[in-house]
Protein backbone atom coordinates (compact mmCIF):
# COMPACT_ATOMS: atom_id res chain seq x y z
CA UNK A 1 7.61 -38.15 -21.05
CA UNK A 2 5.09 -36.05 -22.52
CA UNK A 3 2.02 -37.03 -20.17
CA UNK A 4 4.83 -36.00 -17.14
CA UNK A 5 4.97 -32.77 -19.13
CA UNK A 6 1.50 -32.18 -19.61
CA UNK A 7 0.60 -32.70 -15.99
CA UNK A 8 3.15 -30.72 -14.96
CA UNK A 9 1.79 -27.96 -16.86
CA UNK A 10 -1.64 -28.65 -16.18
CA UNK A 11 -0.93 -29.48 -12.35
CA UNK A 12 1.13 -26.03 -12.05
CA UNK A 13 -1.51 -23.97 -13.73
CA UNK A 14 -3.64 -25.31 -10.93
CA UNK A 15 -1.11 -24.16 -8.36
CA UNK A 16 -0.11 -20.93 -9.60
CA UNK A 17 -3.30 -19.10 -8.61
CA UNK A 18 -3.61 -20.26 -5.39
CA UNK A 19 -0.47 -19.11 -4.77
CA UNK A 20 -0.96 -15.84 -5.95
CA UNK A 21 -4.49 -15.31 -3.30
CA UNK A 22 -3.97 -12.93 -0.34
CA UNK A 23 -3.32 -14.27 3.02
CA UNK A 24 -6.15 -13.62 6.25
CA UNK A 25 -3.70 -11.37 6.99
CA UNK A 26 -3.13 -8.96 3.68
CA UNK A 27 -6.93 -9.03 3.48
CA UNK A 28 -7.13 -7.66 6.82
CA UNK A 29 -4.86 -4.84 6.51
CA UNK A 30 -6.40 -4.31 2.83
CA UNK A 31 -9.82 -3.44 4.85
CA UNK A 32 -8.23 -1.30 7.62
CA UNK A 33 -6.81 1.01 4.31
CA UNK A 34 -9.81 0.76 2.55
CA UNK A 35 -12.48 2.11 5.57
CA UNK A 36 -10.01 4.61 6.08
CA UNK A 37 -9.66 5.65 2.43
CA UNK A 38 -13.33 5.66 2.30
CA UNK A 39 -13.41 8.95 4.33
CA UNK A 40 -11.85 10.85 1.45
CA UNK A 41 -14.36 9.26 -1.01
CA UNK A 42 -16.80 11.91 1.04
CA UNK A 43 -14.49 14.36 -0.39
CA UNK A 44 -14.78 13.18 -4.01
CA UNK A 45 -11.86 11.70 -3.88
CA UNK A 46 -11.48 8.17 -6.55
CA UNK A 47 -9.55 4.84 -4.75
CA UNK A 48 -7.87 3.55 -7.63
CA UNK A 49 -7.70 0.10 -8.47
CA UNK A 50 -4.62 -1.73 -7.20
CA UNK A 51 -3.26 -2.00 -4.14
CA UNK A 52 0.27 -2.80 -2.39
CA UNK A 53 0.89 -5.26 0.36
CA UNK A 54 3.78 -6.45 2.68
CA UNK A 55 5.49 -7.61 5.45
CA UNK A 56 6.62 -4.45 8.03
CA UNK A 57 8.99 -5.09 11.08
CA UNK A 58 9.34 -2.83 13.94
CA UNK A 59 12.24 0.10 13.11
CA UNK A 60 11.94 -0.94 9.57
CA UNK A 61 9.99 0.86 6.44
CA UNK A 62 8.40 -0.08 3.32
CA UNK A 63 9.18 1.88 0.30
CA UNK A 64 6.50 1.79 -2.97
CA UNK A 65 7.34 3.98 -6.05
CA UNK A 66 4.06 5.63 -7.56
CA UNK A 67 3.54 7.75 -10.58
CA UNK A 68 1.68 10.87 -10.00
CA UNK A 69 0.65 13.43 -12.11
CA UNK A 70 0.50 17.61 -11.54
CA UNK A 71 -2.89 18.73 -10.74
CA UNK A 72 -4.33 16.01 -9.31
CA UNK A 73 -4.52 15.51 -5.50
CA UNK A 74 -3.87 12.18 -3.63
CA UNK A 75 -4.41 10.67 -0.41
CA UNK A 76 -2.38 7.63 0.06
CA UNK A 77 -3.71 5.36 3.01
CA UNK A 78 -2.39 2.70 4.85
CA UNK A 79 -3.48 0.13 7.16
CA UNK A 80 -1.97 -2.65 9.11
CA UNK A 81 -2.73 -5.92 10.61
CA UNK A 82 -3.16 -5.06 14.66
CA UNK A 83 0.55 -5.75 15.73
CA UNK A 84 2.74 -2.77 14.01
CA UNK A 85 1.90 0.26 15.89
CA UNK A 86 2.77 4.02 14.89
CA UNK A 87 2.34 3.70 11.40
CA UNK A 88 3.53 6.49 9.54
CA UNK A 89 3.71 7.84 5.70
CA UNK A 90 5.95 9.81 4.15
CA UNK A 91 6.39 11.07 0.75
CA UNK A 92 9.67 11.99 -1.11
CA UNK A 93 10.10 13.01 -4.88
CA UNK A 94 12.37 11.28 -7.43
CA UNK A 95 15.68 12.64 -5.81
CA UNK A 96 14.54 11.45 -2.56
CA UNK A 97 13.86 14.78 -1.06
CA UNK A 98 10.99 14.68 1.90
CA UNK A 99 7.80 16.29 0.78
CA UNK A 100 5.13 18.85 2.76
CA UNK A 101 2.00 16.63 3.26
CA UNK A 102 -1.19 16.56 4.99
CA UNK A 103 -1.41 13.47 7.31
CA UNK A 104 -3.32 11.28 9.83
CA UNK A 105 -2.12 8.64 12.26
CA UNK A 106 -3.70 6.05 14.24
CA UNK A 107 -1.96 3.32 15.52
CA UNK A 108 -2.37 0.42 13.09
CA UNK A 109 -3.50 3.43 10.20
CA UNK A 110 -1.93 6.55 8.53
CA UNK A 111 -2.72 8.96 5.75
CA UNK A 112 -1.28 11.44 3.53
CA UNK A 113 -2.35 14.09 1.44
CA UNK A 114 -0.40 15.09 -1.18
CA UNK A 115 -0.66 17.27 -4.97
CA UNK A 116 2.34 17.28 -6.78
CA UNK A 117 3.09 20.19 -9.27
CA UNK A 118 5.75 18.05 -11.65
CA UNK A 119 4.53 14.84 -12.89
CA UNK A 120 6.72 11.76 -12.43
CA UNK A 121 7.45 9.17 -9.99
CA UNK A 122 7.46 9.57 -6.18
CA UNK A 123 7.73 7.40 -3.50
CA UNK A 124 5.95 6.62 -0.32
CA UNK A 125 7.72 5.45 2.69
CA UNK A 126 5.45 3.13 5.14
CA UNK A 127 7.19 3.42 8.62
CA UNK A 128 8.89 2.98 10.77
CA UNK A 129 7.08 1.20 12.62
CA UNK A 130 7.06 -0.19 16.43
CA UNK A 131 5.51 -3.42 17.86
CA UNK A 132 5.81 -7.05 16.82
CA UNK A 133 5.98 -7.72 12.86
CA UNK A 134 2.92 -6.74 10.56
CA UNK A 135 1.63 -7.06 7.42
CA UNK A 136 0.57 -3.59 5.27
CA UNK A 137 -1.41 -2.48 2.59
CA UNK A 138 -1.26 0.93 0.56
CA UNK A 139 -4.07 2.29 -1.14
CA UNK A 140 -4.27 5.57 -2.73
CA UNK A 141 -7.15 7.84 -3.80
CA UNK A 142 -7.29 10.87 -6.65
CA UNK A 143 -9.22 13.66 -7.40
């Protein structure tokens, strides 16, 4: 009983990080948001560390809660694997209420440019999208 248990545990530990890799797919839509994010690193802008990923269907949205702090500006960029078109970003505050942004869109990429003036949590909305299902990833840069 106890060598079942130790290879279990040893076997599992194996398996847990290759579960936890990206697919070809999250890696690709990780480098779409990151070349685009790298135009406001001209600007002086910081990508943080971290990033969000998903699955996106057409007429749906993703939602991500973020915690942003007043006087600091952000640029949130997305990008997507080629199949979701019309990608979009919004941002809304704590009580859900739509907020005045800056943004870009290009087919399978978006931006937005936002600096909040009440620290807290916010949330950015990825879609909706059209076209067949996707995968997404959310980066965001400070200054």
């Amino acid at each position: 009983m106890k060598r079942f248990l130790l290879c279990s545990l040893l076997l599992g530990s194996v398996l847990l990080p290759l579960r936890a890799e990206e697919t070809d797919r999250e890696v690709e839509a990780r480098k779409v948001a990151l070349d685009l994010a790298g135009a406001f690193s001209n600007d002086g802008f910081k990508i943080r560390d971290g990033h969000w990923t998903g699955a996106i269907k057409s007429g749906e949205q993703a939602l991500v809660a973020v915690n942003l702090y007043a006087g600091n500006q952000y640029w949130f960029s997305v990008g997507a694997t080629a199949k979701p078109k019309n990608l979009a970003l919004h941002l809304y505050d704590e009580a859900g209420k739509p907020l005045v942004t800056e943004t870009y869109e290009d087919e399978e990429k978006a931006a937005a440019g936002f600096s909040p003036t009440i620290s807290g949590q916010y949330f950015v909305a990825i879609g909706p999208v059209q076209g067949e299902p996707g995968t997404f990833c959310l980066v965001y840069s400070y200054k």
